[in-house]
N, C-alpha and C. Protein backbone atom coordinates (compact mmCIF):
# COMPACT_ATOMS: atom_id res chain seq x y z
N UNK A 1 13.81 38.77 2.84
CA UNK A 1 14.78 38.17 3.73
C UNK A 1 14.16 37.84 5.09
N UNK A 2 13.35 38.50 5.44
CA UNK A 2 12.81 38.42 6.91
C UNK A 2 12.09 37.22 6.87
N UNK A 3 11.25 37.21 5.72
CA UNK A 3 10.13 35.75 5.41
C UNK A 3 10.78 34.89 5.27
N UNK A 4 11.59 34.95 5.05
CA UNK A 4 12.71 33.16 5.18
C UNK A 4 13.08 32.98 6.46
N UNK A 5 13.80 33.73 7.16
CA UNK A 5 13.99 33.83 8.61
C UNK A 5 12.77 33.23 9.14
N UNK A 6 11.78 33.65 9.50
CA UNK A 6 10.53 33.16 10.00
C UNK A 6 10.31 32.04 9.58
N UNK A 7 10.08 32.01 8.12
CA UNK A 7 9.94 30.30 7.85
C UNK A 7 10.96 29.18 8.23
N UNK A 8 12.23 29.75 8.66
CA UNK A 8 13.25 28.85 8.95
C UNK A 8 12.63 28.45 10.39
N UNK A 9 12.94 29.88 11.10
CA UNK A 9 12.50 29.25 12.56
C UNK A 9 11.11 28.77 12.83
N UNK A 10 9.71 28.67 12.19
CA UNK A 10 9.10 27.96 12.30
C UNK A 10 8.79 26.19 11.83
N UNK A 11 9.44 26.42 10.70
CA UNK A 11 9.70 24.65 10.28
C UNK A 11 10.65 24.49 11.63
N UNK A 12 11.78 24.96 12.03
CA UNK A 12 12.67 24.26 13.30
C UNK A 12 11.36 24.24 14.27
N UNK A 13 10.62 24.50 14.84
CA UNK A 13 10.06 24.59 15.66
C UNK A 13 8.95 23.30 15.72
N UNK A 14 8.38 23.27 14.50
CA UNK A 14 7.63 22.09 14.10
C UNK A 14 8.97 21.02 14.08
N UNK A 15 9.53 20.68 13.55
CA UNK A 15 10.24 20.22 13.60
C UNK A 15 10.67 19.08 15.78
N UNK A 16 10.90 20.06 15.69
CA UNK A 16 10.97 20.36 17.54
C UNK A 16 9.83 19.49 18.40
N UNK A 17 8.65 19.93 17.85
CA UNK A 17 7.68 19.84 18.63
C UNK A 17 7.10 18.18 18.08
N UNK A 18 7.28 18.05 16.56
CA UNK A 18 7.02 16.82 16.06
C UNK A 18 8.04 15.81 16.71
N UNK A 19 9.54 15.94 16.63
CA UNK A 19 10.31 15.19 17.31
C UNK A 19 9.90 14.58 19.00
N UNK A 20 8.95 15.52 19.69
CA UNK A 20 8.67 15.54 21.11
C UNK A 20 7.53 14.91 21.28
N UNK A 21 6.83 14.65 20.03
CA UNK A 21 5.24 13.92 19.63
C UNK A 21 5.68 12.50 19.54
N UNK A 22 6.82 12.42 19.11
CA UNK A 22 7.25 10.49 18.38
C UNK A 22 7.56 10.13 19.28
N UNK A 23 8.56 10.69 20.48
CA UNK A 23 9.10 9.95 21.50
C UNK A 23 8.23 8.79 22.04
N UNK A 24 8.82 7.87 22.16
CA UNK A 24 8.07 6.54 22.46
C UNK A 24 7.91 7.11 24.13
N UNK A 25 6.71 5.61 23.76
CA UNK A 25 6.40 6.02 25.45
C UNK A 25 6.97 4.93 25.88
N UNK A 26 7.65 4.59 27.26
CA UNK A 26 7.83 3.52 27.76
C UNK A 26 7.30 2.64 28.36
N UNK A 27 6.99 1.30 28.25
CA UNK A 27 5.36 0.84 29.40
C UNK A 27 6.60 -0.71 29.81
N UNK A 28 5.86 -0.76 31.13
CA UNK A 28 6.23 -2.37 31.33
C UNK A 28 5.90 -3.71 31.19
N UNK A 29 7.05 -4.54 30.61
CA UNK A 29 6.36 -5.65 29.62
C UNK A 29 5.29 -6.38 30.40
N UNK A 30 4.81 -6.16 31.56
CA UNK A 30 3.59 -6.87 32.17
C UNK A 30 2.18 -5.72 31.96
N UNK A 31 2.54 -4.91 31.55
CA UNK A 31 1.66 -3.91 30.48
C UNK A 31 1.32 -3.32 29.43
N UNK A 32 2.25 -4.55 28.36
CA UNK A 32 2.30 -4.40 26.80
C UNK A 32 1.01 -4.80 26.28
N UNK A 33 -0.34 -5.69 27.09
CA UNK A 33 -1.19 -6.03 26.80
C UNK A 33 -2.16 -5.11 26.00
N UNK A 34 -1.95 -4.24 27.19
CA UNK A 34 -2.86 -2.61 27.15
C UNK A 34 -2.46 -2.28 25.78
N UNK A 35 -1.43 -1.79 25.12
CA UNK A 35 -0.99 -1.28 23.80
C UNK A 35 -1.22 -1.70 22.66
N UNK A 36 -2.42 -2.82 22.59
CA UNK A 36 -1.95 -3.36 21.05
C UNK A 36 -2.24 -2.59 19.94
N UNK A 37 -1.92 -2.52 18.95
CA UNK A 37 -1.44 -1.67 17.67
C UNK A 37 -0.39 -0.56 17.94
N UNK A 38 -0.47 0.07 19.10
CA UNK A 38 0.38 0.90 19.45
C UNK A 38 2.17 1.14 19.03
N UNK A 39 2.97 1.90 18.61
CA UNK A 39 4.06 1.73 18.55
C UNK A 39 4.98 2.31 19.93
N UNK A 40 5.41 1.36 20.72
CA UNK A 40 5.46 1.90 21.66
C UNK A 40 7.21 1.08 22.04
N UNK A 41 7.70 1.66 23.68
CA UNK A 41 8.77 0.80 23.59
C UNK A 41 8.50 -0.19 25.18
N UNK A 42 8.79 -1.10 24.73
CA UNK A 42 8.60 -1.88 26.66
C UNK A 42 10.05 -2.18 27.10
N UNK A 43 10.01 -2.13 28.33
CA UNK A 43 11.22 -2.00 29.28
C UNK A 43 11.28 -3.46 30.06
N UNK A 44 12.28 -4.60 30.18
CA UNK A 44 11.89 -5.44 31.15
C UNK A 44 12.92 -6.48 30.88
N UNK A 45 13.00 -7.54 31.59
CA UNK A 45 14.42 -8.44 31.11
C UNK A 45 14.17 -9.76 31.01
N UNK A 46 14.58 -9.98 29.63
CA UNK A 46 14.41 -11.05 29.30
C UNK A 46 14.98 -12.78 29.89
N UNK A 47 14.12 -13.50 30.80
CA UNK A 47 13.92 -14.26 31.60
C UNK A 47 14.60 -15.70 30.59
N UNK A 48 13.54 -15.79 29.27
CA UNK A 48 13.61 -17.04 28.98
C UNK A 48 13.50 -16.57 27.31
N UNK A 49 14.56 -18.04 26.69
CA UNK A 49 14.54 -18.15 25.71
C UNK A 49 14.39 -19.05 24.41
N UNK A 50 14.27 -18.91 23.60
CA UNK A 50 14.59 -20.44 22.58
C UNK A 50 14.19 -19.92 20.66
N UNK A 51 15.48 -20.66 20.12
CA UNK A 51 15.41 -20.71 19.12
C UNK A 51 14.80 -21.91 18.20
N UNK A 52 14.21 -21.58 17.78
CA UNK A 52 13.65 -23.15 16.89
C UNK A 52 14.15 -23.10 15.63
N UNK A 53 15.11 -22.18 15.31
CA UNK A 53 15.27 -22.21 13.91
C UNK A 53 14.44 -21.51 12.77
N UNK A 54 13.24 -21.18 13.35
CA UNK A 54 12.70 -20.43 12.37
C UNK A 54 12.88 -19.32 12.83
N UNK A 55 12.25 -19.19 13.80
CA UNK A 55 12.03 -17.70 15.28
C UNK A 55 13.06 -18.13 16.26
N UNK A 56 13.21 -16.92 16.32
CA UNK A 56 13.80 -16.51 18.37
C UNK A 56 13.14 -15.97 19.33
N UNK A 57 12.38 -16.42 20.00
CA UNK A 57 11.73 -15.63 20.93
C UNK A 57 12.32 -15.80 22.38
N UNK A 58 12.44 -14.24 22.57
CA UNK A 58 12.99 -13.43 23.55
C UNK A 58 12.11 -12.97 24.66
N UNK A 59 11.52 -13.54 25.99
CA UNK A 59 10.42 -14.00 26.35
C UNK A 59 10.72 -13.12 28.12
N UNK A 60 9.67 -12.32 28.32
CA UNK A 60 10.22 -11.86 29.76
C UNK A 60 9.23 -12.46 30.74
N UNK A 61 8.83 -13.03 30.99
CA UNK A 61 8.68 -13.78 31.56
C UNK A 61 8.27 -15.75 31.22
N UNK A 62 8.87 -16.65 32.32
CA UNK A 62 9.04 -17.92 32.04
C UNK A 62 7.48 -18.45 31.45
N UNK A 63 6.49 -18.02 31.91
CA UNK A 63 5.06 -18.56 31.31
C UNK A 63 5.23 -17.54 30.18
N UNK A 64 6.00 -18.25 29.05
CA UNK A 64 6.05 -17.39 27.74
C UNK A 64 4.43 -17.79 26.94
N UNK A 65 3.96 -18.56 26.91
CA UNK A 65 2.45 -18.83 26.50
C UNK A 65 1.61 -17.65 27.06
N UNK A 66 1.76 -17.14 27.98
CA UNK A 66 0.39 -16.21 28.28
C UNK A 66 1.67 -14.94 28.15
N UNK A 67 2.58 -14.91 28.72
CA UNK A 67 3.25 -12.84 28.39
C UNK A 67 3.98 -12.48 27.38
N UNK A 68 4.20 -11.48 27.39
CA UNK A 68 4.88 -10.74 26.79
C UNK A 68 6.13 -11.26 25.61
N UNK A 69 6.69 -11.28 24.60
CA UNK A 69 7.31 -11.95 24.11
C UNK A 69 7.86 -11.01 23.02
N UNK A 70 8.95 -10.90 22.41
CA UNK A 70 10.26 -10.14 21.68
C UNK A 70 10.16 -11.63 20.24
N UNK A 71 10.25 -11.30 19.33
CA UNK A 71 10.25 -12.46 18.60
C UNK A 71 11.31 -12.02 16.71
N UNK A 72 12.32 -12.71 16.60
CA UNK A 72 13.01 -12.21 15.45
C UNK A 72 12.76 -13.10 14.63
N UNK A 73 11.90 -13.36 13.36
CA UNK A 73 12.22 -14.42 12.65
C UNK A 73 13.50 -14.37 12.11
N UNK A 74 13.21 -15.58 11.16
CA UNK A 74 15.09 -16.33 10.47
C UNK A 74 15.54 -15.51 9.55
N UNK A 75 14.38 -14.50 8.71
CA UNK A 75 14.90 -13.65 7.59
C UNK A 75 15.92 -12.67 8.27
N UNK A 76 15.52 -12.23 9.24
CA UNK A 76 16.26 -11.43 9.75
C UNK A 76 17.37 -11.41 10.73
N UNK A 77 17.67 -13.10 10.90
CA UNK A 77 18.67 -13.42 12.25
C UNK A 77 20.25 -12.60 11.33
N UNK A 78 20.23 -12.70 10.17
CA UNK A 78 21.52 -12.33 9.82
C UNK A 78 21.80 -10.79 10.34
N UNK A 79 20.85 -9.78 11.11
CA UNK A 79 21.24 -8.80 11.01
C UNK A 79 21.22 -8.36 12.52
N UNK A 80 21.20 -9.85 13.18
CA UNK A 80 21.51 -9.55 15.06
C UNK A 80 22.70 -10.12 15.29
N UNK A 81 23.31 -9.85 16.20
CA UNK A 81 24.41 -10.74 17.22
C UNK A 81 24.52 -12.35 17.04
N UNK A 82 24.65 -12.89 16.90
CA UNK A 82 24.93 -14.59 16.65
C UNK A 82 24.63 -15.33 17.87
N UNK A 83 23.57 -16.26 17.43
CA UNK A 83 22.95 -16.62 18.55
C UNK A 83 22.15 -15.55 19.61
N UNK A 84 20.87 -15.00 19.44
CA UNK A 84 20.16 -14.07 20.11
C UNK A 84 19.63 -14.69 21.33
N UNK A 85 19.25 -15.65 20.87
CA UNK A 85 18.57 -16.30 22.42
C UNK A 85 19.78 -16.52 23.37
N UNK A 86 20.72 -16.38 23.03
CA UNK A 86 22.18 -16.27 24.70
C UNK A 86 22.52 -14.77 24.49
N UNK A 87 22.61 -14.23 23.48
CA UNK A 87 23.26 -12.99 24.03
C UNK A 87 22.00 -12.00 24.37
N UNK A 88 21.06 -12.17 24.37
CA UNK A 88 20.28 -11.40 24.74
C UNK A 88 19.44 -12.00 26.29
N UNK A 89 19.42 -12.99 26.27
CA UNK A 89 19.00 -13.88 27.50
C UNK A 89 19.59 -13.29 28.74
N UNK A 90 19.19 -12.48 29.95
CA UNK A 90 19.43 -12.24 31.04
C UNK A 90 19.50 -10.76 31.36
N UNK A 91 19.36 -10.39 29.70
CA UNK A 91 19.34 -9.00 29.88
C UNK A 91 18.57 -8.14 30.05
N UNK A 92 18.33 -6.37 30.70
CA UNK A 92 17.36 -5.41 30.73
C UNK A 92 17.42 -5.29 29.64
N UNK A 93 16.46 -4.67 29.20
CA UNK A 93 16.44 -4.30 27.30
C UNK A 93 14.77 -3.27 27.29
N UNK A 94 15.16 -2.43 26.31
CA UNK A 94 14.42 -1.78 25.74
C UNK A 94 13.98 -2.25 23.93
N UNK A 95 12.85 -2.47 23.94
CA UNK A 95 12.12 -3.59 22.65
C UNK A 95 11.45 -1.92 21.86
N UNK A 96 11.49 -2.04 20.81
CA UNK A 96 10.33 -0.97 20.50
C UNK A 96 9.60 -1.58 19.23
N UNK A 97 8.29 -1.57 19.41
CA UNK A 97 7.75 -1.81 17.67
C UNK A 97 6.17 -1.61 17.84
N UNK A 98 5.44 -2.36 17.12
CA UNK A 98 3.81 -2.36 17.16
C UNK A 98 3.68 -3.14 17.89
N UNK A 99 2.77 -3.46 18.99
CA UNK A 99 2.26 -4.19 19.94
C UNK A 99 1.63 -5.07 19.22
N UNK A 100 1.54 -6.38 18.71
CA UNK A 100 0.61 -7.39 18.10
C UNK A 100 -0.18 -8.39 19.58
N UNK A 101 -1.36 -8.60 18.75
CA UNK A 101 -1.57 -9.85 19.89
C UNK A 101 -1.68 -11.35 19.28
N UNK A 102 -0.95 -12.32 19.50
CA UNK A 102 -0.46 -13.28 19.30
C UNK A 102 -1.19 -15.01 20.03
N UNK A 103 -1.88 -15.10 19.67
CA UNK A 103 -2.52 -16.15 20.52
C UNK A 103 -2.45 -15.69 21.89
N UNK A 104 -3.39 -14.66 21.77
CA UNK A 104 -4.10 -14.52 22.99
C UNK A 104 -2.94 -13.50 23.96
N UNK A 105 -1.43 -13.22 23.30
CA UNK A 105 -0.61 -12.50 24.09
C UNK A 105 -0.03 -11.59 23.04
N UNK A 106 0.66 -10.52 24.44
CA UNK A 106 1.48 -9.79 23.53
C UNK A 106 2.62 -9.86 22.81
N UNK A 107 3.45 -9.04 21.72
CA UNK A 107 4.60 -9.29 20.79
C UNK A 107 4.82 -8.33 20.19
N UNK A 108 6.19 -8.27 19.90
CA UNK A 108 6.38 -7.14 19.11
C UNK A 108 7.74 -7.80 18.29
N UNK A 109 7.02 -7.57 17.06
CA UNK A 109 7.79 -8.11 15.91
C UNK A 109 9.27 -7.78 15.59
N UNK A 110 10.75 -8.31 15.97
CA UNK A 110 12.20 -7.24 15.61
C UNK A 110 12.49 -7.55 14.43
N UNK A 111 12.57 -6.44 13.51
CA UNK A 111 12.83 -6.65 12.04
C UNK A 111 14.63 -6.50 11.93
N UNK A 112 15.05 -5.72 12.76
CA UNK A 112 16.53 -4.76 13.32
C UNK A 112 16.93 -4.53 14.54
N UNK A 113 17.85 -4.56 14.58
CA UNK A 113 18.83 -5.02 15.79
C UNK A 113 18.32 -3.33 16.59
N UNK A 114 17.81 -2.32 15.83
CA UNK A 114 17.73 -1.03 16.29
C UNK A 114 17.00 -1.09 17.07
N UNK A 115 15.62 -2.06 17.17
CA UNK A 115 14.45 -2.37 17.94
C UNK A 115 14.81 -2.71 19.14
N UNK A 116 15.79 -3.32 19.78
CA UNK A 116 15.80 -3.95 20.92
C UNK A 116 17.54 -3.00 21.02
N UNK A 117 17.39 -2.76 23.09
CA UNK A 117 18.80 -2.06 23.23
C UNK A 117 18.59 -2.52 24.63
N UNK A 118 19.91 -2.60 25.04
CA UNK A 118 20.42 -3.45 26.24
C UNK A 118 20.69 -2.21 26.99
N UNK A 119 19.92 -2.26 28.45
CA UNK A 119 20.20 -1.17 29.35
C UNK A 119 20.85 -1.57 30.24
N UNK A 120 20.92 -3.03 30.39
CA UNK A 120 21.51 -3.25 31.94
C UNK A 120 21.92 -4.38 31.55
């Protein structure tokens, strides 16, 4: 009986300590460069937008060619808000995923609406 006890409270503990290992780190989207492969979350508000129909990219700053960029393809528009490039356009937001580099910039791929959260 005692050896289960112990094993309980040490899996909780791992448990604990693994949960405190995943926590994303937060960086700012004019420092998502630094992260690539990384799974990380960036903080910052999305400036500029546009849908082309295939992609949405969700762009924090207006020289979207050289920064930072949020990008949903079309497989997955069915599982955001309707129309992403306005309802997400103007907002603080927290992005989380793998840092890719993308012609020469950063991106992080949203597969799920879970990836991206509106702080402000």
């Amino acid at each position: 009986m005692g050896r289960i006890k112990v094993s309980v409270i040490i899996g909780a503990l791992l448990l604990v300590i693994g949960g405190i290992c995943l926590a994303q780190q937060i960086v700012p989207w004019d420092k998502a460069d630094k992260y690539y492969g990384q799974n990380v979350t960036v903080e910052g508000t999305i400036v500029a937008t546009y849908n082309s129909g295939k992609a949405c990219f969700l762009n924090f700053h207006p020289n979207w060619k050289r920064y930072f960029t949020a990008v949903i393809f079309r497989g997955d528009f069915y599982k955001f808000p309707p129309n992403p490039e306005e309802y997400y356009r103007g907002k603080k937001v927290h992005v989380t995923g793998i840092v890719r580099e993308y012609n020469g910039k950063p991106e992080i791929i949203l597969n799920d609406p879970s990836q991206i959260e509106i702080i402000k």
